[in-house]
Protein backbone atom coordinates (compact mmCIF):
# COMPACT_ATOMS: atom_id res chain seq x y z
CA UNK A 1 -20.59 -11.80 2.65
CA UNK A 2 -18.22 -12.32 0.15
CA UNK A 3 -17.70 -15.70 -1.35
CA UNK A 4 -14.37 -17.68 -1.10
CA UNK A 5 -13.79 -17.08 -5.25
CA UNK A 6 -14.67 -13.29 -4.67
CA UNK A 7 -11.30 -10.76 -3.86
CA UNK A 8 -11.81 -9.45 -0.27
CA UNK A 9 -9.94 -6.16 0.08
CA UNK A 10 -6.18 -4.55 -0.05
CA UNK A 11 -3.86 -7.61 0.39
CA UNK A 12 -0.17 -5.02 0.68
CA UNK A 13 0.94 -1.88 -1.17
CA UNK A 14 4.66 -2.01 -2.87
CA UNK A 15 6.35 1.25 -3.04
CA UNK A 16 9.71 2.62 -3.84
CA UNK A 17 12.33 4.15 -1.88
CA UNK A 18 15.87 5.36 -2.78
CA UNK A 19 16.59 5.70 1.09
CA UNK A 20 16.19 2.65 2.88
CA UNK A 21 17.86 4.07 6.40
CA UNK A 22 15.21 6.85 6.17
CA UNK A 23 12.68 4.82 5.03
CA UNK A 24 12.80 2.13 7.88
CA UNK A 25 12.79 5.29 10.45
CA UNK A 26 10.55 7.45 9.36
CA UNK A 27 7.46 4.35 9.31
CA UNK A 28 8.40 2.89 12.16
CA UNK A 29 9.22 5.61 14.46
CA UNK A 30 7.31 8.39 12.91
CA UNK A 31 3.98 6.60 11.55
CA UNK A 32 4.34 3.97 14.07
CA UNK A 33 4.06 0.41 12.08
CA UNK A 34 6.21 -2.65 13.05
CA UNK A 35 9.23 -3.53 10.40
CA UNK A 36 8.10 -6.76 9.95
CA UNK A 37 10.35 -8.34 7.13
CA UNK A 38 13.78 -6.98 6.02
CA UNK A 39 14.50 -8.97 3.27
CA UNK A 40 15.57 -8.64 -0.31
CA UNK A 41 13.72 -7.95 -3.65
CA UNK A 42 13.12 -11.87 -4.84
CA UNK A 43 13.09 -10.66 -8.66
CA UNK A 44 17.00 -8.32 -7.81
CA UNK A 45 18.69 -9.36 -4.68
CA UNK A 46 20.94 -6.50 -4.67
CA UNK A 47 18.79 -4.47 -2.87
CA UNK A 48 16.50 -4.37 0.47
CA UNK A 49 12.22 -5.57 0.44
CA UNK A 50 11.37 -3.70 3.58
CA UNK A 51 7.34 -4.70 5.16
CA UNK A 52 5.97 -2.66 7.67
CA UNK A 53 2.45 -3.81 9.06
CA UNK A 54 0.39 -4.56 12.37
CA UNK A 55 2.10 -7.04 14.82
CA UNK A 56 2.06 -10.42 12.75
CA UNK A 57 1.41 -9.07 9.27
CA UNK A 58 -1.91 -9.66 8.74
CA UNK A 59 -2.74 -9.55 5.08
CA UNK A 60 -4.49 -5.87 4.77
CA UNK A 61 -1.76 -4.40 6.98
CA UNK A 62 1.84 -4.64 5.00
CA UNK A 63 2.86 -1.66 3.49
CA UNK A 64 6.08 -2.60 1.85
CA UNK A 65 9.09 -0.69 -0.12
CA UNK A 66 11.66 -1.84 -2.69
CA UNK A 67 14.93 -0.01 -2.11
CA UNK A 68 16.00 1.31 -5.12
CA UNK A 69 18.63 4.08 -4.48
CA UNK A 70 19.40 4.56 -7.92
CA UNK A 71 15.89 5.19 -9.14
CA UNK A 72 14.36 8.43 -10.80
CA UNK A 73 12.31 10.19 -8.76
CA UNK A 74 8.81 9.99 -9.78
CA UNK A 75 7.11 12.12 -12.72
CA UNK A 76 3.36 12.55 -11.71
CA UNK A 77 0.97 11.52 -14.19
CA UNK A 78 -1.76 8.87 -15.80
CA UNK A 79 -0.92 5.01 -15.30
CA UNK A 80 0.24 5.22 -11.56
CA UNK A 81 -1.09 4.51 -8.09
CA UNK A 82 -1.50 8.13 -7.09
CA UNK A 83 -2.35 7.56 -3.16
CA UNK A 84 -2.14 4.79 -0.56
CA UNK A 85 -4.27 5.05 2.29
CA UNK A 86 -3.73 4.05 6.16
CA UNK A 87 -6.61 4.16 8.69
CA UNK A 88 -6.81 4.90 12.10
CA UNK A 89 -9.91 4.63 14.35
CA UNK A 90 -12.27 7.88 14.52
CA UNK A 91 -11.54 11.54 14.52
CA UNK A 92 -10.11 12.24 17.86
CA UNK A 93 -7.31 9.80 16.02
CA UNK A 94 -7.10 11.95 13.27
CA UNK A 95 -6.48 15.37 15.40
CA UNK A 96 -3.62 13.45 17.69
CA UNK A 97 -1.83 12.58 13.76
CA UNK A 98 -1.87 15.96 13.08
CA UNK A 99 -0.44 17.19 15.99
CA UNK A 100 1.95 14.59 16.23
CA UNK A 101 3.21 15.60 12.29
CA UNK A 102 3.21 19.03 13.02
CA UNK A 103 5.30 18.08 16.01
CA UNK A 104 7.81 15.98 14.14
CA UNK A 105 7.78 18.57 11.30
CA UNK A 106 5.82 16.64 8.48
CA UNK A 107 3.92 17.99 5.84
CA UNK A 108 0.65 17.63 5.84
CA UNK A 109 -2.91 19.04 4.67
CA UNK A 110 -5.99 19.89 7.37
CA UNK A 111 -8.46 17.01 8.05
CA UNK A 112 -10.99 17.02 5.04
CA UNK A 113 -13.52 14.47 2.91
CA UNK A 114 -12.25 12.48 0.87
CA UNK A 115 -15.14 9.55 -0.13
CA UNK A 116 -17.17 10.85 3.01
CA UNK A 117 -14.27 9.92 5.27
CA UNK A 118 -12.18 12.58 7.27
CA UNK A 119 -8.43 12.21 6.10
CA UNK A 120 -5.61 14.01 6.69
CA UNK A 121 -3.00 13.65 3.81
CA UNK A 122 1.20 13.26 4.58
CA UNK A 123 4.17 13.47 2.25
CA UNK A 124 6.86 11.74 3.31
CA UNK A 125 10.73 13.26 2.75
CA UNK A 126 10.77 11.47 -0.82
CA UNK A 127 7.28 12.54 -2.07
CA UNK A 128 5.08 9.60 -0.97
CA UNK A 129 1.54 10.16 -0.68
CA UNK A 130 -0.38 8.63 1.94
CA UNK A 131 -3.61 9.01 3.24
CA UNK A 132 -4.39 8.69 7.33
CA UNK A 133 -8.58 7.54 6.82
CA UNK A 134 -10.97 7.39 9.49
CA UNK A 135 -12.20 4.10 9.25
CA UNK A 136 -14.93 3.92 12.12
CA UNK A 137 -17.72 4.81 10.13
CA UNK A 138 -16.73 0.56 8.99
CA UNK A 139 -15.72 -0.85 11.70
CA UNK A 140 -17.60 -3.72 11.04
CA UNK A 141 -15.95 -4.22 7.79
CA UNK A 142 -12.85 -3.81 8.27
CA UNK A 143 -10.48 -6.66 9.49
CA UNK A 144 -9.04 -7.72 13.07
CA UNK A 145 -5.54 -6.23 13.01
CA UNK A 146 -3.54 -6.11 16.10
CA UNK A 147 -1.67 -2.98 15.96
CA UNK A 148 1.71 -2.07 16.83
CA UNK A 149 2.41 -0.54 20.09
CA UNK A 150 5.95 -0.57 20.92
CA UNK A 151 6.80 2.23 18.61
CA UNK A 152 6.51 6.44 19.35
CA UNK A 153 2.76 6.29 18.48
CA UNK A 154 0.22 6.31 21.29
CA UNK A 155 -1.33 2.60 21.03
CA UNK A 156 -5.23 4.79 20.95
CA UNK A 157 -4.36 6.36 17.66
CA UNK A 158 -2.03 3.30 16.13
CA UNK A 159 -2.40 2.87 12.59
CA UNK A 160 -5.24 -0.52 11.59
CA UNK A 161 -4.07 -1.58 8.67
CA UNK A 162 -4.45 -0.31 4.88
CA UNK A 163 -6.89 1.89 3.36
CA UNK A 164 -8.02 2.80 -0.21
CA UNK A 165 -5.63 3.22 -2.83
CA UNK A 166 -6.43 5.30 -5.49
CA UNK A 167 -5.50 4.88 -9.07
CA UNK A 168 -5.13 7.61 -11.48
CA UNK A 169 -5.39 7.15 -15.49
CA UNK A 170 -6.30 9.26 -18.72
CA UNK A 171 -9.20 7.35 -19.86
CA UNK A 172 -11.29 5.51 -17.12
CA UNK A 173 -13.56 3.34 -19.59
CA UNK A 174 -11.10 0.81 -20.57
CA UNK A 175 -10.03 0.18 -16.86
CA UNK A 176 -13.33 0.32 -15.25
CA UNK A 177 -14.46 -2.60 -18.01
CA UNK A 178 -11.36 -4.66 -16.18
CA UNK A 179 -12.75 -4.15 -12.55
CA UNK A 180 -15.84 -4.56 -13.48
CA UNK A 181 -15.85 -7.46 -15.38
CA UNK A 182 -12.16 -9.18 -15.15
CA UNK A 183 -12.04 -8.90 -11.17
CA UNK A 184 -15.44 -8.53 -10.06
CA UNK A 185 -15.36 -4.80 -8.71
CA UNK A 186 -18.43 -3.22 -7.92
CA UNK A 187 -18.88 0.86 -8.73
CA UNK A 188 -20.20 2.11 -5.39
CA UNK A 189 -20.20 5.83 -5.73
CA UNK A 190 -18.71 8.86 -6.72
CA UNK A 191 -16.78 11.82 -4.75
CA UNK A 192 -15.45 15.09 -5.11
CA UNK A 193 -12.39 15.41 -3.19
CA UNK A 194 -13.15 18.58 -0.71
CA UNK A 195 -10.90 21.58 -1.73
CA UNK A 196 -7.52 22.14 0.74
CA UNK A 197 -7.70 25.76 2.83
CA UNK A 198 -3.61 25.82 3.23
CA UNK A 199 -0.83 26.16 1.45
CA UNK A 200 -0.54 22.12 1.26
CA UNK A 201 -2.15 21.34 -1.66
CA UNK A 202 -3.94 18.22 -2.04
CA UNK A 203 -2.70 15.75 -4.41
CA UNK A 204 -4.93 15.81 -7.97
CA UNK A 205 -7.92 16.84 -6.79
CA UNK A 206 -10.30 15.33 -9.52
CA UNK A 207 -13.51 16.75 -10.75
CA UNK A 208 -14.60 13.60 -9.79
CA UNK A 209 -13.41 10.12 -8.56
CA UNK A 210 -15.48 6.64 -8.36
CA UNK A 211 -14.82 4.04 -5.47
CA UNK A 212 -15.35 0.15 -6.60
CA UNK A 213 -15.66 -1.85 -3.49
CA UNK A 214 -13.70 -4.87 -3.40
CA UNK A 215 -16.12 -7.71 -2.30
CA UNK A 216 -18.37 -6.42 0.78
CA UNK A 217 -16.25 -2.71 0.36
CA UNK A 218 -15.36 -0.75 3.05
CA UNK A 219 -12.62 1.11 3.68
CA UNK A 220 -10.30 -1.35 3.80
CA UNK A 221 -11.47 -2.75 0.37
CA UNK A 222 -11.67 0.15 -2.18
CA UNK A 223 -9.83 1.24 -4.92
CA UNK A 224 -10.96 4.89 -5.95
CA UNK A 225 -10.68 5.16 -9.67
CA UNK A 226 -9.37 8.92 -11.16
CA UNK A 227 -9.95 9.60 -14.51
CA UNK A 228 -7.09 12.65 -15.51
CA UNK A 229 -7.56 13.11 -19.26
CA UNK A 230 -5.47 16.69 -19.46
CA UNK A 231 -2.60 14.87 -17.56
CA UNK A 232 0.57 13.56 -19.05
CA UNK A 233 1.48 10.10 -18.78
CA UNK A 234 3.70 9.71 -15.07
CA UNK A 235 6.69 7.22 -14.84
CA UNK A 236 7.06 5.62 -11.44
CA UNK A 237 10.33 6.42 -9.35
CA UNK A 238 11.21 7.35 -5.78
CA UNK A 239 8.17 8.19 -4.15
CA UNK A 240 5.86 6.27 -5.87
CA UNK A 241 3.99 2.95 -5.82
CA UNK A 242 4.71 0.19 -7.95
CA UNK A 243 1.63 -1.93 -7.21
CA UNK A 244 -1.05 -2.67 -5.28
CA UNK A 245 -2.68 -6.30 -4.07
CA UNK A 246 -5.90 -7.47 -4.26
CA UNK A 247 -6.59 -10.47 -1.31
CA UNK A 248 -7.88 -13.46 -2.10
CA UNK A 249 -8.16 -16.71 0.08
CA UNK A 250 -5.36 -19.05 -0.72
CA UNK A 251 -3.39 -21.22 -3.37
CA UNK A 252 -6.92 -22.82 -4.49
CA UNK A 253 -8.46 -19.48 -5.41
CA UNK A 254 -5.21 -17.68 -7.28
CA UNK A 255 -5.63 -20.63 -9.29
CA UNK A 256 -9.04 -19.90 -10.62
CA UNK A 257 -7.73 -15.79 -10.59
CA UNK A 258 -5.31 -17.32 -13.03
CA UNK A 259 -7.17 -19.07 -15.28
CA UNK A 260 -10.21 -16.47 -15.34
CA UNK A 261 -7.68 -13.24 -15.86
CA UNK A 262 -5.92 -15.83 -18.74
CA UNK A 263 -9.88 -16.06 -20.26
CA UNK A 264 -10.70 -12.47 -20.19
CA UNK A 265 -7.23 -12.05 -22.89
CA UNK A 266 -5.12 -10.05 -19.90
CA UNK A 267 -1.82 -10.86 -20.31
CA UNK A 268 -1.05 -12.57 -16.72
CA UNK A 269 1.80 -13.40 -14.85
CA UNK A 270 3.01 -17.20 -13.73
CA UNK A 271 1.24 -18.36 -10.28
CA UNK A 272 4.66 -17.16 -7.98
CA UNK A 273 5.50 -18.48 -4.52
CA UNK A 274 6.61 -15.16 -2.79
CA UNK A 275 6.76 -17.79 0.53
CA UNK A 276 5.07 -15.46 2.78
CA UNK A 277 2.27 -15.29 0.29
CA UNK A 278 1.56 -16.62 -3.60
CA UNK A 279 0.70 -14.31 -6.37
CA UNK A 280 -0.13 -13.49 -9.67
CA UNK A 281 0.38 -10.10 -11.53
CA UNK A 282 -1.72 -8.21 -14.26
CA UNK A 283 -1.35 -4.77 -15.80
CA UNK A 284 -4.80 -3.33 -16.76
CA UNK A 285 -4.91 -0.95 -19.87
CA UNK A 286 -4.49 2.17 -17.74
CA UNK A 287 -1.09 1.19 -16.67
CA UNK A 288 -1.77 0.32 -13.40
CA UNK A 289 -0.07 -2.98 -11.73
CA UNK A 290 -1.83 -5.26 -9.89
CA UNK A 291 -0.95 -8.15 -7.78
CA UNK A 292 -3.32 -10.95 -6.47
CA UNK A 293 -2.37 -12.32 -3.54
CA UNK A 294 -3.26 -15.29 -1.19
CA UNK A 295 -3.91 -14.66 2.67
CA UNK A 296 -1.70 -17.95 3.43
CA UNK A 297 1.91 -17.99 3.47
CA UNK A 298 4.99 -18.31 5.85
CA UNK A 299 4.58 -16.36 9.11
CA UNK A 300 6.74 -12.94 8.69
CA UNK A 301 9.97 -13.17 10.62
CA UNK A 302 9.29 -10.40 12.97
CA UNK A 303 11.91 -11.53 15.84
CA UNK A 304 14.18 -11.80 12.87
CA UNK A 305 13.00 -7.75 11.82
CA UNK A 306 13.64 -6.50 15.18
CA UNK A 307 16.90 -8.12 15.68
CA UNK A 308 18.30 -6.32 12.43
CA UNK A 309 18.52 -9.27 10.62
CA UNK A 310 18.07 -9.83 6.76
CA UNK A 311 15.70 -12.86 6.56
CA UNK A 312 15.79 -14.72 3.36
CA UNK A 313 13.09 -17.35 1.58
CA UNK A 314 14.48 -20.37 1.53
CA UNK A 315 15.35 -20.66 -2.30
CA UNK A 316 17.88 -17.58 -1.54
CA UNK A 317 19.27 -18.57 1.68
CA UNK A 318 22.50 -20.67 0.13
CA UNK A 319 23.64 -17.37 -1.17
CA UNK A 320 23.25 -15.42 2.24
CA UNK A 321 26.85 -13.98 2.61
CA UNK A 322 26.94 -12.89 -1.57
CA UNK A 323 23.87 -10.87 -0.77
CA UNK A 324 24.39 -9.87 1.88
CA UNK A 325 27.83 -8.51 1.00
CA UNK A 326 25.97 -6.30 -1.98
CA UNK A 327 23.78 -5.04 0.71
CA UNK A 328 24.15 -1.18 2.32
CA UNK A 329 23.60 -1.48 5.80
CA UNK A 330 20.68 0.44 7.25
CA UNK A 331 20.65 3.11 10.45
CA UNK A 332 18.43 2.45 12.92
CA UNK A 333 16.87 5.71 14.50
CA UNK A 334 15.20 6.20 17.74
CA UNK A 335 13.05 9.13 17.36
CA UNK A 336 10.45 9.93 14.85
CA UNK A 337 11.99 12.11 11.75
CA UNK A 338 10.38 14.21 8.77
């Protein structure tokens, strides 16, 4: 088992979105997850921090967006997260999601291998990538998530939590040095993502990619390393992924992150009280943001989330009416959309 000062999987994965009404519809009533927080970015209160996740918001589960409707839309490339994954439980899961997208009219790619797991790949309306993982083949590596079931999704195929997220650069040495030896990532193996039989092609389909399990591995605890030397540099925009989170224990243990990342010369961010979770932040030389993150925090407001409310920390809440007054109001849906 992993040890206490060891990073123990996918903590969250922060994307952006340029269409927050959309956004909060299509992953709650198409993909199913539970809107957990609606709050605002800590670092510009002007616009929304939306979390979606199982029922409480168990660290491994919170897939999270900054609105940002006045973003660029992304420009694919080297130095981005190029795919976040979401698993559901065995294959009979998997053929339900793709009838339900079909149904609901979202585009998506056949089932196929990708690291010797079937996955069926979705773009959402802005471009995002995701990943829908069969995760059964590690069930007993994976964590206990309690999965939302009020939503359109039948509670059998209900999303788990999060999945692999791969990250895509133009020289892999450099960053595989800082997994390696920075944050303790282990290489596990290598995979050829299977070739696409439709028009839907699959995203980047490298010659080769390498997972590096994140302490005992498993799909909820890989990142899958893509090495794209013939590829331009990307910016990140609508549609993309700003970071992703690496879990680690609590306040004790982002301490010693802090101090080792500041020893191996990274340039590292302050330790940060998010208040439903600490962190620190490092960029490794591929370009590629990532957050450490502690599994204790303040419980996510989720009465708060489904009464429409904007829930603030409480450092922000003595200027509730000025933000909220810069805030665009968001449309609630009741039927899954594209």
């Amino acid at each position: 088992m992993a040890s206490d000062d060891t990073l123990q999987g996918i903590h969250h994965v922060s994307a952006v979105t340029g269409r927050a009404s959309y956004n909060v519809q299509f992953y709650t009533q198409t993909l199913g997850l539970r809107l957990v927080a609606k709050t605002v970015n800590q670092d510009d209160t002007s616009s929304y921090h939306l979390f979606y996740a199982d029922t409480h918001g168990t660290p491994g589960t919170d897939l999270t967006f900054f609105d940002i409707a006045r973003a660029r839309d992304q420009h694919d490339g080297t130095g981005l997260i190029t795919g976040t994954s979401l698993r559901v439980r065995g294959e009979a899961a998997l053929q339900a999601w793709a009838e339900h997208l079909d149904a609901v009219g979202v585009r998506r790619t056949p089932i196929h291998q990708r690291a010797g797991r079937a996955t069926i790949t979705l773009y959402d309306a802005e471009g995002q990538t995701l990943h829908l993982v069969d995760d059964a083949p590690d069930v007993d590596r994976v964590p206990d998530t309690t999965p939302w079931t009020q939503s359109p999704v039948d509670s059998d195929y209900a999303i788990q939590g999060l999945g692999p997220v791969e990250i895509t650069v133009d020289a892999d040495a450099p960053t595989r040095q800082v997994l390696t030896d920075v944050l303790g990532l282990a290489p596990a193996r290598d995979y050829v993502v299977e070739a696409s039989d439709s028009d839907v092609d699959l995203p980047h389909p490298p010659d080769t990619a390498t997972v590096f399990s994140i302490g005992d591995g498993g799909a909820a605890a890989e990142l899958h390393l893509i090495e794209r030397s013939d590829a331009g540099r990307g910016w990140l925009g609508k549609g993309g992924v700003h970071h992703v989170a690496l879990r680690t224990p609590n306040e004790d243990t982002i301490a010693d992150w802090h101090e080792r990342i500041t020893s191996a010369g990274l340039n590292v961010s302050p330790i940060i009280d998010r208040h439903y979770f600490t962190s620190i932040y490092v960029r490794e030389p591929g370009g590629i943001l990532i957050e450490i993150a502690t599994d204790t925090g303040a419980p996510f407001p989720v009465e708060e989330a489904d009464a429409g409310k904007v829930t603030l920390p409480p450092a922000l809440e003595p200027d509730r009416a000025s933000i909220e007054d810069k805030l665009t109001p968001i449309e609630a849906a009741s039927e899954p959309v594209a």
